[in-house]
N, C-alpha and C. Protein backbone atom coordinates (compact mmCIF):
# COMPACT_ATOMS: atom_id res chain seq x y z
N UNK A 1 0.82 -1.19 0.00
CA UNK A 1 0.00 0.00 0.00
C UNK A 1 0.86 1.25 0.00
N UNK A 2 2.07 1.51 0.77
CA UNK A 2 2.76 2.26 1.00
C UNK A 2 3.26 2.75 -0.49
N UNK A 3 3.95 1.77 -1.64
CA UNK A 3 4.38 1.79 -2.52
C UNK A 3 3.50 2.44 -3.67
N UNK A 4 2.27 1.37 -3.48
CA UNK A 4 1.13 2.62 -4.65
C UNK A 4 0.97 4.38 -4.23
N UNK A 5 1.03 4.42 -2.73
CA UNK A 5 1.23 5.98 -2.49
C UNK A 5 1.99 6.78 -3.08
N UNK A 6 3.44 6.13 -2.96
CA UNK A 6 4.83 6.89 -3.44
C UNK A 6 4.57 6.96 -5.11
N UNK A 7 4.14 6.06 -5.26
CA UNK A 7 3.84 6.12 -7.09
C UNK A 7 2.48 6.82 -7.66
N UNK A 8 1.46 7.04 -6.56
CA UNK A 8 0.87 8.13 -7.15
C UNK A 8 1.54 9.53 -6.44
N UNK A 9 2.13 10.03 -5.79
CA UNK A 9 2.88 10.91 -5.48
C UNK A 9 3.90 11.53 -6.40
N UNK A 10 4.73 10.53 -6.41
CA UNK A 10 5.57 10.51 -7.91
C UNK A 10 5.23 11.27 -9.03
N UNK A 11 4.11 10.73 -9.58
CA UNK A 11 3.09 10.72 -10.95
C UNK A 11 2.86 12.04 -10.81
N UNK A 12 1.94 12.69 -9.07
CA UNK A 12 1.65 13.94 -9.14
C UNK A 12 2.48 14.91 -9.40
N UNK A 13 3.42 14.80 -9.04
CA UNK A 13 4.77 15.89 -9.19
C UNK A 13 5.07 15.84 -10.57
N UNK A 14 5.39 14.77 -11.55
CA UNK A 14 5.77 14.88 -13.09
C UNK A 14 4.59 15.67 -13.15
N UNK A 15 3.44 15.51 -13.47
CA UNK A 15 2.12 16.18 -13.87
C UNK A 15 2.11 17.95 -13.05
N UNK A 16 2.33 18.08 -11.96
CA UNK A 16 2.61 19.34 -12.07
C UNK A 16 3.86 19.77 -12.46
N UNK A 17 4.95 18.85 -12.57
CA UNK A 17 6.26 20.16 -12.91
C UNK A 17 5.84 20.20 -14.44
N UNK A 18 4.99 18.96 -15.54
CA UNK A 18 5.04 19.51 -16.69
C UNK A 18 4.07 20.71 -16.76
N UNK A 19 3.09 20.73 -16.10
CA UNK A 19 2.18 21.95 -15.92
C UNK A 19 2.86 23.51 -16.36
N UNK A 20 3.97 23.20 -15.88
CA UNK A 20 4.83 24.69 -15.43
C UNK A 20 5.87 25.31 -16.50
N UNK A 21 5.31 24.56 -17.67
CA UNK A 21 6.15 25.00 -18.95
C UNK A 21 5.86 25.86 -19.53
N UNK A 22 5.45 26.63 -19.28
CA UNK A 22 5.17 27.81 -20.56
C UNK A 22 6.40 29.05 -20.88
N UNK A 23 6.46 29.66 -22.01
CA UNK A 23 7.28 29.85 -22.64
C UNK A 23 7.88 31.04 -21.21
N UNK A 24 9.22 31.32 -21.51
CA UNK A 24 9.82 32.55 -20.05
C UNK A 24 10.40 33.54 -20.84
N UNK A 25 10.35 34.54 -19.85
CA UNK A 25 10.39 35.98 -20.62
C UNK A 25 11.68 35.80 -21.06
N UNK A 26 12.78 34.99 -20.38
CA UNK A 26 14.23 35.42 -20.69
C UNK A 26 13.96 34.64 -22.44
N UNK A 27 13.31 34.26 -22.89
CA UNK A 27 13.48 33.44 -24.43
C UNK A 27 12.87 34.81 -24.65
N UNK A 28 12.71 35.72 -24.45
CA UNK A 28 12.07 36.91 -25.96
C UNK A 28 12.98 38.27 -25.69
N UNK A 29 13.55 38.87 -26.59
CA UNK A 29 14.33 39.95 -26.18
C UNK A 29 13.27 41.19 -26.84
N UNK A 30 13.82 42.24 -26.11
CA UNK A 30 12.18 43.44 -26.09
C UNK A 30 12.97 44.30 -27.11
N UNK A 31 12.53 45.14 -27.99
CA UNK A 31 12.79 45.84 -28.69
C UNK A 31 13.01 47.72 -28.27
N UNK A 32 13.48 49.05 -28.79
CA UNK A 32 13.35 50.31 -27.87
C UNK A 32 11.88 50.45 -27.60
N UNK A 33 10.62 50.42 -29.13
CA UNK A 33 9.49 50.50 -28.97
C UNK A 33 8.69 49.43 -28.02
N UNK A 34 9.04 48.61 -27.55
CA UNK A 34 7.97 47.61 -27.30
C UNK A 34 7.32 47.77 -25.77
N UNK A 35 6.17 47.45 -25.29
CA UNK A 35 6.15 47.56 -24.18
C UNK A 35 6.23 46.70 -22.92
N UNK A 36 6.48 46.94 -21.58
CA UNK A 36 7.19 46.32 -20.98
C UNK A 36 6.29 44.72 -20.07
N UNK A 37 5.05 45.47 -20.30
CA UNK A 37 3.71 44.35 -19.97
C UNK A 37 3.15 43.39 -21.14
N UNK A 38 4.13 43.54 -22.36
CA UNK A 38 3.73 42.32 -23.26
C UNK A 38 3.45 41.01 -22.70
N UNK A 39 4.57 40.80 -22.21
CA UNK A 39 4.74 39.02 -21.58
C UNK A 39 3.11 39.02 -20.95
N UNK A 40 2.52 39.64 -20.10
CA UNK A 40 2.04 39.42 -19.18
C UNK A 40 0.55 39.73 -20.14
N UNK A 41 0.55 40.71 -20.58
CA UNK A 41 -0.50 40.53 -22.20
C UNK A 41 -1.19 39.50 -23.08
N UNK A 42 0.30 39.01 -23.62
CA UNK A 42 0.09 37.75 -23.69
C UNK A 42 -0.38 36.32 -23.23
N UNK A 43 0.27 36.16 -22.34
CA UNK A 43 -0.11 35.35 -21.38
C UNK A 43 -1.70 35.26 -21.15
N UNK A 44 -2.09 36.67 -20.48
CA UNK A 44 -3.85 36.30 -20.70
C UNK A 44 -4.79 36.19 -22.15
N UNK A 45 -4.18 36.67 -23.42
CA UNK A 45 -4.62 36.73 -24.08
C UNK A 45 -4.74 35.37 -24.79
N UNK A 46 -3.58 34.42 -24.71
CA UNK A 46 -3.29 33.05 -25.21
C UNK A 46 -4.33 32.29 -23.86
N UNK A 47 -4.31 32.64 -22.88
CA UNK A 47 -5.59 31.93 -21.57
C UNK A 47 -6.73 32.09 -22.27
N UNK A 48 -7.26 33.44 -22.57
CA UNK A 48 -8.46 33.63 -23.30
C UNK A 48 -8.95 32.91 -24.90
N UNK A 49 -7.45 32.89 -25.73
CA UNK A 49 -7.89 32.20 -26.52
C UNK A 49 -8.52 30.34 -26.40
N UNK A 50 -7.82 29.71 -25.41
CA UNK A 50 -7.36 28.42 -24.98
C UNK A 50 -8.86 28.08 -24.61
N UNK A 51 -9.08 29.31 -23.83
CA UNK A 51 -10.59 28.79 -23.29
C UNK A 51 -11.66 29.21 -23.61
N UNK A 52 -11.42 29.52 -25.06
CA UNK A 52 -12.29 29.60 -25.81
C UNK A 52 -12.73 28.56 -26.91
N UNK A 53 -11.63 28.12 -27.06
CA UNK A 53 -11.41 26.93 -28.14
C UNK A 53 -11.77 25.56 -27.20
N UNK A 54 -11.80 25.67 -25.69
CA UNK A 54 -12.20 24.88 -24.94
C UNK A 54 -10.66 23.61 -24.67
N UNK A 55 -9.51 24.42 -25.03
CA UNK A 55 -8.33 23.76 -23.98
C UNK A 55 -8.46 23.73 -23.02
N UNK A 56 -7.43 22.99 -22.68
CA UNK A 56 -6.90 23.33 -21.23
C UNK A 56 -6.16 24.12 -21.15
N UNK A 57 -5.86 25.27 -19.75
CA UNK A 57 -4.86 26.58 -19.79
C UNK A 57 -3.52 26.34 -19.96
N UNK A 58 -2.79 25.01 -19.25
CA UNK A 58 -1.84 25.07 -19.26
C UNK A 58 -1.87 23.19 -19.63
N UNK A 59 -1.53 23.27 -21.17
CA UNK A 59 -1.68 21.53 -21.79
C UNK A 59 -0.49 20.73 -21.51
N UNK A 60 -0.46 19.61 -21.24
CA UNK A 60 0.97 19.04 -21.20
C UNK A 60 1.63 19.22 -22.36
N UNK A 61 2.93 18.94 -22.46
CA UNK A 61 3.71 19.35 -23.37
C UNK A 61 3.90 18.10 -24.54
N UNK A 62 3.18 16.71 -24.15
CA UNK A 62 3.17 15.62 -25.67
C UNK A 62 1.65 15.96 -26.16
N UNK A 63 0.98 17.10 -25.52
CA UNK A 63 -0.28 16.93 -26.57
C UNK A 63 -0.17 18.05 -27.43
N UNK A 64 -1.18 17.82 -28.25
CA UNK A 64 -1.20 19.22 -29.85
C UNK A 64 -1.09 20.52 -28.83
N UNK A 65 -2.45 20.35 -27.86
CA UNK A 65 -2.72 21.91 -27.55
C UNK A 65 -1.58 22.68 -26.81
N UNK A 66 0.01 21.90 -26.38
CA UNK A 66 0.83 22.20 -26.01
C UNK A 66 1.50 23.38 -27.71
N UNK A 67 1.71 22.71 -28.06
CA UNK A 67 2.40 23.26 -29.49
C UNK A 67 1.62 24.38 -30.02
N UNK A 68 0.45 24.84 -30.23
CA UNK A 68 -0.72 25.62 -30.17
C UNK A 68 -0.48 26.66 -29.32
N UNK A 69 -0.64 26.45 -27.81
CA UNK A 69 -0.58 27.56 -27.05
C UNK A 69 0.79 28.01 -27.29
N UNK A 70 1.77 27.56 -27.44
CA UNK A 70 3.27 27.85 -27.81
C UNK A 70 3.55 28.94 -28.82
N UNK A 71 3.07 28.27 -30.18
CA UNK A 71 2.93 29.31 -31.13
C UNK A 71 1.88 30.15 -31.33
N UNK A 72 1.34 30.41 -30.35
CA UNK A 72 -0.08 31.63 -30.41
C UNK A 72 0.92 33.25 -29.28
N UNK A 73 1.07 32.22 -28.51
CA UNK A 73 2.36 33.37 -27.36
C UNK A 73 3.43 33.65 -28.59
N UNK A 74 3.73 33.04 -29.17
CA UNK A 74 5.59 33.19 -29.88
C UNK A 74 4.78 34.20 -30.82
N UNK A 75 3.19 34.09 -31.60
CA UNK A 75 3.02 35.37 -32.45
C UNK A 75 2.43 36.56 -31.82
N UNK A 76 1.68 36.52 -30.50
CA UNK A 76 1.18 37.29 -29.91
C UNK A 76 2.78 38.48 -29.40
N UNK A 77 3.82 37.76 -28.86
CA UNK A 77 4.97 38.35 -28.36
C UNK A 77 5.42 39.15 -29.79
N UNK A 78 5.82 38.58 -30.80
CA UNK A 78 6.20 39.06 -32.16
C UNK A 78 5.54 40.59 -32.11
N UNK A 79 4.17 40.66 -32.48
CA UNK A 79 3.31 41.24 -32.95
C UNK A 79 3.22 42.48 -31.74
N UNK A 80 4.00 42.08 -30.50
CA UNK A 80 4.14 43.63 -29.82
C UNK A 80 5.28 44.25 -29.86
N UNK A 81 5.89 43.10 -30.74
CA UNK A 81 7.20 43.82 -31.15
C UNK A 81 8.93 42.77 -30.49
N UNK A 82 8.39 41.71 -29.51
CA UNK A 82 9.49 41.26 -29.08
C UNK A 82 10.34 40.36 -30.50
N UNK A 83 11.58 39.70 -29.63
CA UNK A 83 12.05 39.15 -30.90
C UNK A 83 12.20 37.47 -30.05
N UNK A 84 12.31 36.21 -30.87
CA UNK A 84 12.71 35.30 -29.73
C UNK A 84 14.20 35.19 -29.90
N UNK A 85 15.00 34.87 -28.33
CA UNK A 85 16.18 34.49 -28.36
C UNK A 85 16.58 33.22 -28.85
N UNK A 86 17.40 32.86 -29.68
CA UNK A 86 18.02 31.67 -30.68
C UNK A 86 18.98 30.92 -29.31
């Protein structure tokens, strides 16, 4: 009994640390024009799209809607002007 504990314990922790992937400000470099609340812009605006389309907010990272919310932030960031770091 002890052992199935530790292994759903286990399980819980992979499942939240993948939770915790979403893209970080240090991957986008800001431009002179751009403003400084993009990241955080984004962020709700890719939430709003997600749950509209009826995702989940934050998808694991082997399903589609992982790759999706990814590149909706990477054009939402673009489009206020950031650049991504290589």
């Amino acid at each position: 009994m002890a052992t199935l504990r530790y292994a759903v314990l286990a399980g819980g922790a992979l499942v939240l640390a993948a939770c915790g992937s979403t893209p970080a400000y240090r991957e986008w470099t800001a431009t002179e024009t751009t403003a400084t609340a993009a990241y955080d812009e984004c962020i709700e605006q890719v939430d709003n799209t997600m749950r509209l389309r009826g995702y989940p907010y934050r998808p694991l990272p082997e399903t589609p809607q992982f790759r999706y919310r990814k590149e909706i932030f990477a054009l939402c960031m673009r489009r206020k002007g950031y650049t991504a770091d290589e």
